[in-house]
C-alpha atoms as a PDB file:
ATOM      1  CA  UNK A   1       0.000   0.000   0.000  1.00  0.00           C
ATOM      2  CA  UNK A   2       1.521   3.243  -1.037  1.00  0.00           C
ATOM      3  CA  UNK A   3       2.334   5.542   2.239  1.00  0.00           C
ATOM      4  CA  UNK A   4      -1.461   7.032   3.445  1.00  0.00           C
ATOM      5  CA  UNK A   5       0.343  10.572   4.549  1.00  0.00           C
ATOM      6  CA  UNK A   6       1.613  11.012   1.067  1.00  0.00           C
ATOM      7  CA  UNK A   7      -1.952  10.183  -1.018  1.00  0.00           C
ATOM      8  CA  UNK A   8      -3.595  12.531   1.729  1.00  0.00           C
ATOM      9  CA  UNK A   9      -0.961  15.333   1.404  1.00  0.00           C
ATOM     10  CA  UNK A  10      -1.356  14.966  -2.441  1.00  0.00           C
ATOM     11  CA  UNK A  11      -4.764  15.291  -2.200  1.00  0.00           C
ATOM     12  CA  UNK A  12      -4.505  18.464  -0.298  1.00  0.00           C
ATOM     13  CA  UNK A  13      -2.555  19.962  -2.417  1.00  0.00           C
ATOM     14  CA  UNK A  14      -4.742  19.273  -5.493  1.00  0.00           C
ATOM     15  CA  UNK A  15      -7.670  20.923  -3.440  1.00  0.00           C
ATOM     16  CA  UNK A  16      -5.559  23.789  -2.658  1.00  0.00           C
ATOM     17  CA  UNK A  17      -4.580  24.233  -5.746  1.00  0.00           C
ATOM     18  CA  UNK A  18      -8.004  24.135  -7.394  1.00  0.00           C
ATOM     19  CA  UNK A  19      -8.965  26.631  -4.510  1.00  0.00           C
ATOM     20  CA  UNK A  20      -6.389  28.840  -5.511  1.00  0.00           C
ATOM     21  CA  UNK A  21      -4.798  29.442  -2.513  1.00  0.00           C
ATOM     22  CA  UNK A  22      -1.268  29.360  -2.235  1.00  0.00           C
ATOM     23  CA  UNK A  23       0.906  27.289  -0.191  1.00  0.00           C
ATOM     24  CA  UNK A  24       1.773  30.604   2.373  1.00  0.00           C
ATOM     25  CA  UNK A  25      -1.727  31.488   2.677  1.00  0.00           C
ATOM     26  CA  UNK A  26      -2.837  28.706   3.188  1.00  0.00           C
ATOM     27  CA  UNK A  27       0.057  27.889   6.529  1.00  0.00           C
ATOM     28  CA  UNK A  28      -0.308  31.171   7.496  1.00  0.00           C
ATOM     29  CA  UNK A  29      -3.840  30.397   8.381  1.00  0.00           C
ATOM     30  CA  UNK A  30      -3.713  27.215   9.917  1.00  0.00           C
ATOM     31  CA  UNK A  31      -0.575  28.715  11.844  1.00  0.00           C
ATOM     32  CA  UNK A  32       2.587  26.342  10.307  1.00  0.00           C
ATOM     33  CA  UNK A  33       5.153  27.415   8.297  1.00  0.00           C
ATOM     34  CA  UNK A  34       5.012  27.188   4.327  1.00  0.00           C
ATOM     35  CA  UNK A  35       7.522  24.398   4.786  1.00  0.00           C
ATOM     36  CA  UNK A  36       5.658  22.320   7.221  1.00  0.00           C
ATOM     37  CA  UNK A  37       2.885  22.609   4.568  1.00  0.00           C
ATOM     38  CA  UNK A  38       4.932  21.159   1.987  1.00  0.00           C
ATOM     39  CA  UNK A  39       6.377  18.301   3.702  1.00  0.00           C
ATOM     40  CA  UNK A  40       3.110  17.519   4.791  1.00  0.00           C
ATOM     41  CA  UNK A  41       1.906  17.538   0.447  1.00  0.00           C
ATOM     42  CA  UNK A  42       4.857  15.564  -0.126  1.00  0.00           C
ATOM     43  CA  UNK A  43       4.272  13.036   2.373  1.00  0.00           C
ATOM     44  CA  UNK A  44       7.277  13.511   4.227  1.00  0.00           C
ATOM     45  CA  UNK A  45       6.255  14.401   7.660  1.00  0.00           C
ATOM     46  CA  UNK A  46       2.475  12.758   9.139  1.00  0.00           C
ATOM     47  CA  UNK A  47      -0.051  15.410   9.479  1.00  0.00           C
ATOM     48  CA  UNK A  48      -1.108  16.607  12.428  1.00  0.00           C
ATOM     49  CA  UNK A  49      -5.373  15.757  12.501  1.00  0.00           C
ATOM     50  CA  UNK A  50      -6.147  19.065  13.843  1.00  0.00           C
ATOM     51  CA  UNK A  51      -4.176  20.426  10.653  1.00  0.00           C
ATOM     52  CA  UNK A  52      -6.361  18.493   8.295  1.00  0.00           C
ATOM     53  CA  UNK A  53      -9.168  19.533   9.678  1.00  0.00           C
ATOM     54  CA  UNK A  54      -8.404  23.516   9.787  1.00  0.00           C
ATOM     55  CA  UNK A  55      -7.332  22.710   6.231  1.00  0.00           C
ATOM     56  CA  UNK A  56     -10.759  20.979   5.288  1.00  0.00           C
ATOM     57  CA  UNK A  57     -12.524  23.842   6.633  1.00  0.00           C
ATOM     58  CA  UNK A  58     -10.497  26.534   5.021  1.00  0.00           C
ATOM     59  CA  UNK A  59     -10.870  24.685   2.045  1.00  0.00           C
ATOM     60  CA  UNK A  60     -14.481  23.994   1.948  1.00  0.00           C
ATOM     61  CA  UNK A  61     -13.768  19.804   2.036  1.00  0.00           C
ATOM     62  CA  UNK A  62     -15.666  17.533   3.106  1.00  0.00           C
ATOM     63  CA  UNK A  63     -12.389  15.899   5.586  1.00  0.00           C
ATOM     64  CA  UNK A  64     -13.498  12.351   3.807  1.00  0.00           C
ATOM     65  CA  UNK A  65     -12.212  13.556   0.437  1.00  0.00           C
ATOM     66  CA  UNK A  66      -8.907  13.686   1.737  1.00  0.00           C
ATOM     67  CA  UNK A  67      -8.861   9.806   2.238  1.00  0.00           C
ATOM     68  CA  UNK A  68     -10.629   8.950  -1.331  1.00  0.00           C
ATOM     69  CA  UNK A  69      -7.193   7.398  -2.803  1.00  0.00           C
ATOM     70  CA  UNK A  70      -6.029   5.904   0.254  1.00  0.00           C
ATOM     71  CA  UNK A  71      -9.791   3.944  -0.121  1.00  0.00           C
ATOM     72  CA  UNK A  72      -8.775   2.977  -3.825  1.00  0.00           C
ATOM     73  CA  UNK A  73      -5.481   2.063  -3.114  1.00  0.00           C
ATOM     74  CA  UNK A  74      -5.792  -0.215  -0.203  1.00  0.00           C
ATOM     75  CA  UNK A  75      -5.257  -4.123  -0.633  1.00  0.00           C
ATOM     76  CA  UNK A  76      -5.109  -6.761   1.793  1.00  0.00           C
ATOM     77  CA  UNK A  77      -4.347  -5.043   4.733  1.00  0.00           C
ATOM     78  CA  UNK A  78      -7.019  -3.242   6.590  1.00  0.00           C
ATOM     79  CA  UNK A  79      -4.928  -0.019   7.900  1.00  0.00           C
ATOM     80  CA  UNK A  80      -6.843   2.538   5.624  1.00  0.00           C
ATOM     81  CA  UNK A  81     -10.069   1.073   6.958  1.00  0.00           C
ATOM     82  CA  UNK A  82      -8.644   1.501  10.573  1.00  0.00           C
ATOM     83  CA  UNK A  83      -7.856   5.511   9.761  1.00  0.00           C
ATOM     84  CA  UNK A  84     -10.607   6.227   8.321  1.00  0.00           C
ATOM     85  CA  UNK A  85     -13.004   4.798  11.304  1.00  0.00           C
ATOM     86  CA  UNK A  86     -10.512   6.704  13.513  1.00  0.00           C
ATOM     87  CA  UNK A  87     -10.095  10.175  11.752  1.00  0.00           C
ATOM     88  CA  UNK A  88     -13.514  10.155  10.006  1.00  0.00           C
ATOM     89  CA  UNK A  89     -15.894  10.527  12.817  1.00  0.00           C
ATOM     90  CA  UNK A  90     -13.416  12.932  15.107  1.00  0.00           C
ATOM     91  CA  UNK A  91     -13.444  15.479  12.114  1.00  0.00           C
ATOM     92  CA  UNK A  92     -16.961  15.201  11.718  1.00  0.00           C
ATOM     93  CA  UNK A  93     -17.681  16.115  15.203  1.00  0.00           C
ATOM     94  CA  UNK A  94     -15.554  18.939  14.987  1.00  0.00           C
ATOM     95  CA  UNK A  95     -16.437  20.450  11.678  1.00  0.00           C
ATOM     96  CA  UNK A  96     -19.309  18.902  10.873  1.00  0.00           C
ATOM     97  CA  UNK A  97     -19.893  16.221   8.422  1.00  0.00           C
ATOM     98  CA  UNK A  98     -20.550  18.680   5.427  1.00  0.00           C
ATOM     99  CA  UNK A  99     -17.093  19.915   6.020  1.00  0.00           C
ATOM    100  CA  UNK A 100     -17.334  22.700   7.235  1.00  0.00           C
END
């Protein structure tokens, strides 16, 4: 299974982009710098859930579209199941399950 952080900080990145917000406005107003931003879009550092969420509001997201390739992607192993079922239902509690 390819590493859930990275499809999740691609994904963000595509929504950003199609948002067109930059990668500094965007960190500026969920309080990280730019290049904690990037690293989490590349994959390289886990993101924080609070993050994701800020980022799903700011974005207008519902926080499940974050997770859609990591649901494609999955095989025999259950671990995408297991975040989702985690992260889902504590980011719809705080933001709401419309996103936002």
């Amino acid at each position: 299974m390819e590493n859930v952080h990275l499809l999740v900080g691609q994904r963000i990145q595509v929504k950003r982009k199609q948002k067109g917000v930059t990668a500094t406005a965007l960190a500026k107003q969920i309080n990280i710098s730019q290049q904690q931003l990037s690293r989490y879009e590349r994959g390289t550092n886990r993101i924080n859930l609070t993050h994701l969420v800020r980022i799903a509001k700011i974005l207008n997201t519902p926080i499940g579209w974050f997770f859609l390739d990591c649901e494609e992607n999955k095989k025999e192993d259950n671990t995408v199941d297991k975040l989702v079922d985690q992260y889902i239902p504590i980011a719809e509690t705080i933001i709401g399950k419309n996103g936002c």
